[in-house]
N, C-alpha and C. Protein backbone atom coordinates (compact mmCIF):
# COMPACT_ATOMS: atom_id res chain seq x y z
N UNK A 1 113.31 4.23 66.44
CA UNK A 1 114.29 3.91 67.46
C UNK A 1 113.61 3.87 68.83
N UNK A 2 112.38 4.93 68.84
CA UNK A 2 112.46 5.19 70.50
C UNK A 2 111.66 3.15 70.95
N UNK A 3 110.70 2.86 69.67
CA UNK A 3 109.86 1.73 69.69
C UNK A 3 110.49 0.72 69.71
N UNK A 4 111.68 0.61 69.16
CA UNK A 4 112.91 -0.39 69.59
C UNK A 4 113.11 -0.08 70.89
N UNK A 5 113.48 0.87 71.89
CA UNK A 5 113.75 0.87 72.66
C UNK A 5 113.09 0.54 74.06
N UNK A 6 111.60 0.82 73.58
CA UNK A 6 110.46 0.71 74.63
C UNK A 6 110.51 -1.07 74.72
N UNK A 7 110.37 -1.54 73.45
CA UNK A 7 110.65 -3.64 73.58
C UNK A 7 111.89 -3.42 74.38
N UNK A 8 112.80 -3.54 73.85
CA UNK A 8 114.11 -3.92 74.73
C UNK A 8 113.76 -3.43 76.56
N UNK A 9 113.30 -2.70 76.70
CA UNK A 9 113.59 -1.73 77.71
C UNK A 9 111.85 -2.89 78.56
N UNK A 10 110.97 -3.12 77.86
CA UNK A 10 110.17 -4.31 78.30
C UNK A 10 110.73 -5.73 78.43
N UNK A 11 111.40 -6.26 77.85
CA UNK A 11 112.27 -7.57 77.76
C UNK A 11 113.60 -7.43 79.12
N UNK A 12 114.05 -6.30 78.77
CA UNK A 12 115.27 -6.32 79.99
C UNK A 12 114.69 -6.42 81.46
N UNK A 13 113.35 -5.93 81.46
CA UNK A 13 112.66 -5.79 83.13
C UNK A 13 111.93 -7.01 83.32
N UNK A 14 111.38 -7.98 82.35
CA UNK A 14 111.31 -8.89 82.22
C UNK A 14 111.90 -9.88 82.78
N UNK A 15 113.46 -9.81 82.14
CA UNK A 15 114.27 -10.84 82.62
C UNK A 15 114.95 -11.26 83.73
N UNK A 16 115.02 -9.28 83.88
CA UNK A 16 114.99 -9.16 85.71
C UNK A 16 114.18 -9.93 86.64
N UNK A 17 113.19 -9.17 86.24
CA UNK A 17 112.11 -10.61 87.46
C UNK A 17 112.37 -11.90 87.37
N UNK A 18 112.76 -12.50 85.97
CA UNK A 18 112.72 -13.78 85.98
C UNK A 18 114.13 -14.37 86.38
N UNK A 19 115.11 -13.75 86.66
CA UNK A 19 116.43 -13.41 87.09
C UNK A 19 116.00 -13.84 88.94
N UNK A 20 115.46 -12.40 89.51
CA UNK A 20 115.65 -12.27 90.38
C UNK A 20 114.29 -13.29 91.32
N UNK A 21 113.25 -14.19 90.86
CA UNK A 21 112.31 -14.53 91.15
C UNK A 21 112.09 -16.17 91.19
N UNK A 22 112.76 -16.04 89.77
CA UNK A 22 112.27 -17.45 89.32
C UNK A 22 113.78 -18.18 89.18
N UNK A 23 114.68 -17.61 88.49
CA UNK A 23 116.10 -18.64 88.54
C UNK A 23 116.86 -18.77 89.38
N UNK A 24 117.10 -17.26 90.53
CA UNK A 24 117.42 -17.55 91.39
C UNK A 24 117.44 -18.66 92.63
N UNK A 25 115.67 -18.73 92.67
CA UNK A 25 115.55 -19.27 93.60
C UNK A 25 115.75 -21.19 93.07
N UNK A 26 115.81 -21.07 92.04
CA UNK A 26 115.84 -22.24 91.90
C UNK A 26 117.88 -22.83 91.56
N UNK A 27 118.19 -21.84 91.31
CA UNK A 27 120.01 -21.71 91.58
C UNK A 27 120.11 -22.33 93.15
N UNK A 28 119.73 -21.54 94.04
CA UNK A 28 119.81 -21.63 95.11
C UNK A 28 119.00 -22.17 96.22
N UNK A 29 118.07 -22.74 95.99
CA UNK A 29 117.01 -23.61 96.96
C UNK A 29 117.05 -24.62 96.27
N UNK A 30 116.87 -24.93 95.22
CA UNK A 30 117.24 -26.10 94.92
C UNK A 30 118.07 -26.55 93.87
N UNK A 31 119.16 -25.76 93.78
CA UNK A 31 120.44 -25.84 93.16
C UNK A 31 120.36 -26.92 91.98
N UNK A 32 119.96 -25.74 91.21
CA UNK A 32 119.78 -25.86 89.75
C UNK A 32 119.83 -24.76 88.78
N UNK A 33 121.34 -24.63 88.63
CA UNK A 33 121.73 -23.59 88.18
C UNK A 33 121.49 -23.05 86.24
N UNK A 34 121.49 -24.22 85.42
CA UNK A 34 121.30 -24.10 84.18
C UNK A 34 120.25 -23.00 83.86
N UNK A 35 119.24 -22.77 84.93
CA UNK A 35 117.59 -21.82 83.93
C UNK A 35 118.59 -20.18 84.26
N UNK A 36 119.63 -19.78 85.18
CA UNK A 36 120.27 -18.90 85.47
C UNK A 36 121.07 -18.50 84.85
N UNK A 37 121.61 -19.49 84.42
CA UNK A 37 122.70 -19.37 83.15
C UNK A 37 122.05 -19.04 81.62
N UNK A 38 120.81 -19.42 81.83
CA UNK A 38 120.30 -19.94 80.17
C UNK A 38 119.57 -18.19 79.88
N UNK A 39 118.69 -17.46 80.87
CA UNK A 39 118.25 -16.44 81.05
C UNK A 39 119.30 -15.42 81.29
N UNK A 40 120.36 -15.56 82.71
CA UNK A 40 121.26 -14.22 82.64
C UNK A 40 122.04 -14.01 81.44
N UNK A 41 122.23 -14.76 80.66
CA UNK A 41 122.82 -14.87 79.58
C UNK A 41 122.04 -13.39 78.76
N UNK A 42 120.73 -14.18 78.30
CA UNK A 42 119.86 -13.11 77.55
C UNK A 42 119.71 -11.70 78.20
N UNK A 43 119.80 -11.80 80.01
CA UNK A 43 119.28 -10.71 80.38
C UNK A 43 120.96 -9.41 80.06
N UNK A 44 121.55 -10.42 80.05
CA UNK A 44 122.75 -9.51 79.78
C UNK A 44 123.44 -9.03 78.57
N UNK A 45 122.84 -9.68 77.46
CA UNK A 45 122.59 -8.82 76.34
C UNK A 45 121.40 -7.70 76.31
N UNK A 46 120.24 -8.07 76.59
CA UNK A 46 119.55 -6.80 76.74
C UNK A 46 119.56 -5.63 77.73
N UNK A 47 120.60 -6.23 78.53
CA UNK A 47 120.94 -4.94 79.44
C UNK A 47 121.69 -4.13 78.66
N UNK A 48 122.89 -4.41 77.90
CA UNK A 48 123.90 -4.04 77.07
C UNK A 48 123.05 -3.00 75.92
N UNK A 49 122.21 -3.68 75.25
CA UNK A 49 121.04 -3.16 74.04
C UNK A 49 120.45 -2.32 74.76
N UNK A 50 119.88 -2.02 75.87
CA UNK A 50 119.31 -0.99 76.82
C UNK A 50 120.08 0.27 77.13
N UNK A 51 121.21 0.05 77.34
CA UNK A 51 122.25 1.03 77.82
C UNK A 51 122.63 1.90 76.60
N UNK A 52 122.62 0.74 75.25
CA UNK A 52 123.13 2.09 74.42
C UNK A 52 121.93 2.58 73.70
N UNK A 53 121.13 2.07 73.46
CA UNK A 53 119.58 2.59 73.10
C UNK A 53 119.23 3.63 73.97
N UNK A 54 119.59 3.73 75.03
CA UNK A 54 119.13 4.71 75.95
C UNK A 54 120.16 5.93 75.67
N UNK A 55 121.44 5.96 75.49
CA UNK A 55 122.44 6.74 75.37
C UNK A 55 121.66 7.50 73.67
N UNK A 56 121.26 6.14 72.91
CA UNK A 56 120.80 6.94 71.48
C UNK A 56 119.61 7.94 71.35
N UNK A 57 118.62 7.12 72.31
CA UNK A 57 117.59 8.25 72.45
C UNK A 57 117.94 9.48 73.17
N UNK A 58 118.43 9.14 74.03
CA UNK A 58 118.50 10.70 74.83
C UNK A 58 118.47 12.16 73.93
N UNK A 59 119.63 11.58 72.89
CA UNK A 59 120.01 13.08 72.18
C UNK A 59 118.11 13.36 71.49
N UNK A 60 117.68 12.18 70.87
CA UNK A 60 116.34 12.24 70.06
C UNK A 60 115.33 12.49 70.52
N UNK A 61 114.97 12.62 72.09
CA UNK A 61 113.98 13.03 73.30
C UNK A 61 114.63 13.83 74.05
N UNK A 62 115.61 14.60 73.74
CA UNK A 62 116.59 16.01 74.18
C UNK A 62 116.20 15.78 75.87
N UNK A 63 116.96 14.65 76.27
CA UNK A 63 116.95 14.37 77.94
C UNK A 63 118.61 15.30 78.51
N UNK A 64 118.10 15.44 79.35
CA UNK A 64 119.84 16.15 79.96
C UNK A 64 120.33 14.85 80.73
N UNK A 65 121.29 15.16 81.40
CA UNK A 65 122.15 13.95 82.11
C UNK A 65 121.51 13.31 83.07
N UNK A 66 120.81 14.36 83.95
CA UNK A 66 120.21 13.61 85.14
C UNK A 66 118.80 12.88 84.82
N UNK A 67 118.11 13.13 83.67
CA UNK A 67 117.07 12.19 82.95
C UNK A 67 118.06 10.72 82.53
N UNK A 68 118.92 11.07 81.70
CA UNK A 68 119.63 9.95 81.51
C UNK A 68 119.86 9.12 82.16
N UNK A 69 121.00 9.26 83.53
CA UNK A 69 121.08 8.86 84.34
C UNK A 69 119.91 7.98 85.36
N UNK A 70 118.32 8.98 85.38
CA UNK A 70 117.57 8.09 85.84
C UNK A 70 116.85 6.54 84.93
N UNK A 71 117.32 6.91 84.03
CA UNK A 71 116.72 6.19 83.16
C UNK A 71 117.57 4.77 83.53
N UNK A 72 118.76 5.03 83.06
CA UNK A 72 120.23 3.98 83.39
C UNK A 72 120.37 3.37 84.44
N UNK A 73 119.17 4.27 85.73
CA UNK A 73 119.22 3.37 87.25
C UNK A 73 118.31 2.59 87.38
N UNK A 74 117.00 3.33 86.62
CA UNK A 74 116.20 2.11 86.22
C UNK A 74 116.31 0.38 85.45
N UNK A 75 117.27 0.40 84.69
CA UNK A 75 117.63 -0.91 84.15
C UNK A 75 118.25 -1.83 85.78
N UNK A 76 118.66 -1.18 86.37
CA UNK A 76 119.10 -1.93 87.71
C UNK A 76 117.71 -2.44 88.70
N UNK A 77 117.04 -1.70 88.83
CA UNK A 77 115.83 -1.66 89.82
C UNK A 77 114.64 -2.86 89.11
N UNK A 78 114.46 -3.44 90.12
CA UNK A 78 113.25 -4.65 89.94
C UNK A 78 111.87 -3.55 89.63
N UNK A 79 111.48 -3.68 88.31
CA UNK A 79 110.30 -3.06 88.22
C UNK A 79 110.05 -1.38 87.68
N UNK A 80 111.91 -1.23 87.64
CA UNK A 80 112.03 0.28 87.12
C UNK A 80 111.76 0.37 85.66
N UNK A 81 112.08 -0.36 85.04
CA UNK A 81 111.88 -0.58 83.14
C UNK A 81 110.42 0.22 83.09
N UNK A 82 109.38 -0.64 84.31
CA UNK A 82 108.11 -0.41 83.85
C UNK A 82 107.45 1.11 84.08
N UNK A 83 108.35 1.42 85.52
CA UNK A 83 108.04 3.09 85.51
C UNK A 83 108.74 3.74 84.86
N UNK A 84 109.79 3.54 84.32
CA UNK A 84 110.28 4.71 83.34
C UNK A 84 109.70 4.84 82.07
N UNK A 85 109.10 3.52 81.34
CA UNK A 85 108.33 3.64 79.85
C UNK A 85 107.20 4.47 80.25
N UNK A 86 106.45 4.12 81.16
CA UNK A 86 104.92 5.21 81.66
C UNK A 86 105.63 6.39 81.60
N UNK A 87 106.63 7.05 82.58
CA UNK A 87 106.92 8.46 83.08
C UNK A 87 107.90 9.06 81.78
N UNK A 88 108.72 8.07 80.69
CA UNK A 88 109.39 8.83 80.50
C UNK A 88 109.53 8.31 78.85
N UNK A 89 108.71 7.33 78.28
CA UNK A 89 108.77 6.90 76.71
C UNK A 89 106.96 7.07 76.62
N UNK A 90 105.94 6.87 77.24
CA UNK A 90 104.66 6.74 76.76
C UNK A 90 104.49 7.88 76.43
N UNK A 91 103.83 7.99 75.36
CA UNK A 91 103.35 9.44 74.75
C UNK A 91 102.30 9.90 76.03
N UNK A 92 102.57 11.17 76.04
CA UNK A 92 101.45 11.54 77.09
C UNK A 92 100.06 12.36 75.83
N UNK A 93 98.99 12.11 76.26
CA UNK A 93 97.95 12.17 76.02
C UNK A 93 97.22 13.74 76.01
């Protein structure tokens, strides 16, 4: 589960950037909205798959609420996916 969760949780931060970088600007500078539609689409299933994957691990990596919670603010944040797998799914060494 947690290795399911680390992909999803790479794919959702993914789509973000490509959300917030690449379709946007092309929604809106040069108004062409279809690559926005075609991506938020996906990014909003894997946000969904993120949220409860994260709710599943918690109990299985015995996180308390406020781990949880950071985890859950990370799916919002440009670039958070990638610090939370380092700080809080990579096996530490």
């Amino acid at each position: 589960m947690l290795q399911f969760f680390r992909i999803i949780s790479l794919l959702e931060g993914v789509s973000l950037l490509l959300i917030l970088f690449v379709t946007m600007p092309l929604k809106y500078i040069w108004e062409n909205p279809m690559p926005n539609k075609i991506i938020g689409m996906g990014h909003g299933i894997l946000f969904l798959l993120y949220v409860v994957l994260a709710i599943l691990v918690k109990s299985e990596l015995k996180w308390n609420g406020k781990t949880l919670g950071i985890v859950l603010l990370c799916s919002i944040l440009p670039f958070g996916t990638f610090w939370m797998d380092r700080n809080y799914l990579k096996p530490q060494v």
